[in-house]
Protein backbone atom coordinates (compact mmCIF):
# COMPACT_ATOMS: atom_id res chain seq x y z
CA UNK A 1 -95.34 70.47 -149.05
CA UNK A 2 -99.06 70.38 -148.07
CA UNK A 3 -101.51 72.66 -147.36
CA UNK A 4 -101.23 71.95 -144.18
CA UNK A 5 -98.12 72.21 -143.59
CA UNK A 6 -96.18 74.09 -140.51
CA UNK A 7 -93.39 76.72 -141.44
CA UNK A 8 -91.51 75.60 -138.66
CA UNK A 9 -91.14 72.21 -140.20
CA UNK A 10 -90.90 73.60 -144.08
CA UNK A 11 -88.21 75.90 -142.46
CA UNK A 12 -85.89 73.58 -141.28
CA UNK A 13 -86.11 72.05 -144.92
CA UNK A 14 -85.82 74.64 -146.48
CA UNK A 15 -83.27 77.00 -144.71
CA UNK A 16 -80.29 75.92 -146.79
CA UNK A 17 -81.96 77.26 -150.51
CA UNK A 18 -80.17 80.41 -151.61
CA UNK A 19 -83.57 81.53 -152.54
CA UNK A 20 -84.61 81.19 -148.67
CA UNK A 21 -82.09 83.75 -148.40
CA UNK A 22 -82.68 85.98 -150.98
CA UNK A 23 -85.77 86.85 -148.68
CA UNK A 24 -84.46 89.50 -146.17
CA UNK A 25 -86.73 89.02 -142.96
CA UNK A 26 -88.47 85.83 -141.17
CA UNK A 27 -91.67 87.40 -141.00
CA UNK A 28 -91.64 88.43 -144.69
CA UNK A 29 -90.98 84.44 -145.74
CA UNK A 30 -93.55 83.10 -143.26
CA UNK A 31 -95.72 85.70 -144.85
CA UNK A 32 -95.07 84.37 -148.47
CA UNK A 33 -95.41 80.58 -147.16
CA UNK A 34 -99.16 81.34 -145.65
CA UNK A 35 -99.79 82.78 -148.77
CA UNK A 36 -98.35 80.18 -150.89
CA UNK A 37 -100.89 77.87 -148.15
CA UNK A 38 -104.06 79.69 -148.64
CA UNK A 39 -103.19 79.20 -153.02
CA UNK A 40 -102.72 75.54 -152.33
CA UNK A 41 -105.39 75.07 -150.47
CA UNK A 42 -107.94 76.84 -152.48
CA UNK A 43 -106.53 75.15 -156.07
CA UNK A 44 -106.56 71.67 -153.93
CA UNK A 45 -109.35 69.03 -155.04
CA UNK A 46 -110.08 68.14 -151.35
CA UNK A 47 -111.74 70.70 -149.47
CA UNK A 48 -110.35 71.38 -145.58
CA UNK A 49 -113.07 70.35 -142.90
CA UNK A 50 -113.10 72.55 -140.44
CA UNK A 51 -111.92 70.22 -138.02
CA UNK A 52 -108.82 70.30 -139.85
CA UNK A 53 -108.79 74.18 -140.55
CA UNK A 54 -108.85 74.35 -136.59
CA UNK A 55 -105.95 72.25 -136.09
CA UNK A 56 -103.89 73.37 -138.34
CA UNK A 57 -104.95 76.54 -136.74
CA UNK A 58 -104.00 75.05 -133.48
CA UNK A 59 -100.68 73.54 -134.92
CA UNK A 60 -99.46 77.09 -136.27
CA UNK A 61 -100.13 78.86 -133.32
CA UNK A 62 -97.89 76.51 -131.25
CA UNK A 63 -95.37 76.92 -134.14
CA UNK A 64 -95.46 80.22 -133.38
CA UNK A 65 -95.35 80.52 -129.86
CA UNK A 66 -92.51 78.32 -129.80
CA UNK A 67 -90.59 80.23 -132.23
CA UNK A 68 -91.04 83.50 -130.33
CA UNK A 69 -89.93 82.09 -127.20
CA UNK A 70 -86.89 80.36 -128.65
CA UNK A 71 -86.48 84.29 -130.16
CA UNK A 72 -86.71 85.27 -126.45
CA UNK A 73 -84.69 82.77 -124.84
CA UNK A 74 -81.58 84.09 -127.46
CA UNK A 75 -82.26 87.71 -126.57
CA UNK A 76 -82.48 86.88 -122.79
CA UNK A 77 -78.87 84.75 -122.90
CA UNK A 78 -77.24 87.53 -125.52
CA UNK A 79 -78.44 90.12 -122.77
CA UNK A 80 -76.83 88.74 -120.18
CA UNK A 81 -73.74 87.92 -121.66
CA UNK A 82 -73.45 91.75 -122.67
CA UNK A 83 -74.53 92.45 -118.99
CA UNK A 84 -71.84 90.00 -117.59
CA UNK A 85 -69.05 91.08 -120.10
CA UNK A 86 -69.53 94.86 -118.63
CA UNK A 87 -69.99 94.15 -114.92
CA UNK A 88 -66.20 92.31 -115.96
CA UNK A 89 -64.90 94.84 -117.16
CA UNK A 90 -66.20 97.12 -114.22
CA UNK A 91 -64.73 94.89 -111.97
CA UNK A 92 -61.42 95.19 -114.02
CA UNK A 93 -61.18 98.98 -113.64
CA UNK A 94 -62.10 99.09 -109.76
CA UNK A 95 -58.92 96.92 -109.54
CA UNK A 96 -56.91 99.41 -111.49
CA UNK A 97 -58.31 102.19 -109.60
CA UNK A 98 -57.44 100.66 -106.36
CA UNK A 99 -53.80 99.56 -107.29
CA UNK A 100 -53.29 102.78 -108.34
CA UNK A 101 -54.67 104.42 -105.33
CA UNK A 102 -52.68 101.91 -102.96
CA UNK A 103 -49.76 102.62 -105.21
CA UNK A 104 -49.90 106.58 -104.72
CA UNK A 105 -50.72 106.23 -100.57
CA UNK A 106 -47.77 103.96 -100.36
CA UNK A 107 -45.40 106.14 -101.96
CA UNK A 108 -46.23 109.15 -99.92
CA UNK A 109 -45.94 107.38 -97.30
CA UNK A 110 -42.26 106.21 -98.22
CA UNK A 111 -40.75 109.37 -99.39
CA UNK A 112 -41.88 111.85 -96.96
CA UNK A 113 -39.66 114.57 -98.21
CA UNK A 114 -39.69 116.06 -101.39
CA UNK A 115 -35.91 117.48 -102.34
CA UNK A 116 -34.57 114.24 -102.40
CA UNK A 117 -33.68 112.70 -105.73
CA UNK A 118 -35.74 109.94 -107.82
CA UNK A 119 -32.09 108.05 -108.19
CA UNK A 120 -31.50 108.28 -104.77
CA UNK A 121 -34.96 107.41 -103.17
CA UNK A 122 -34.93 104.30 -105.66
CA UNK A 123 -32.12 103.36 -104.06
CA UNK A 124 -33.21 103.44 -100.80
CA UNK A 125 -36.67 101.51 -101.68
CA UNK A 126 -34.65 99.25 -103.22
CA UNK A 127 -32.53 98.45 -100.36
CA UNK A 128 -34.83 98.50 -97.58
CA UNK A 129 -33.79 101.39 -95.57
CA UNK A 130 -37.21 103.01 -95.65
CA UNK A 131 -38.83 99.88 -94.37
């Protein structure tokens, strides 16, 4: 590691290390590596131009922008899974709802009177007769 090094190419080395874990957010451990940068860079023999202090400017920017719209791209795909997954399930109660609804109009329309018995009127569905 250099300073001028990217954290989204330290990252990727780096993301198996227990100890990259041990840090609890991403923006704490890029916080700690442009740190760690700035120490490097200032104990380092060979000053930065600042040619090369505005492209590695230029490089982390990039870095970042294409981290936060990978970060947005996951959001936007887990959103409309969760969006898709409930219009489903919507979809899978208007069914019920309408069975059941069919169900209910097709029995009163079979079994028009009410003193007859269930045993009886099962029968008679059965068979055909009210058909």
């Amino acid at each position: 590691m250099t300073s001028s090094s990217i954290w989204a190419d330290v990252k990727k080395s780096i993301s198996s290390d227990p100890r990259y874990d041990a840090v609890g957010s991403s923006s704490l451990r890029q916080e700690l590596f442009e740190t760690y940068l700035k120490r490097l860079a200032s104990s380092s023999a060979i000053p930065e131009t600042p040619e090369e202090a505005a492209e590695r400017k230029i490089k982390e920017r990039k870095a970042k922008e294409e981290a936060s719209l990978r970060d947005r791209q996951a959001r936007v795909t887990q959103e409309q899974e969760k969006v898709t997954q409930e219009a489903n399930k919507s979809r899978a109660g208007a069914g019920r709802e309408d069975g059941e609804r069919l169900f209910g109009s097709l029995l009163v329309d079979q079994v028009r009177s009410h003193d007859v018995s269930y045993t009886i009127m099962e029968l008679m569905l059965i068979s055909g007769i009210l058909e």
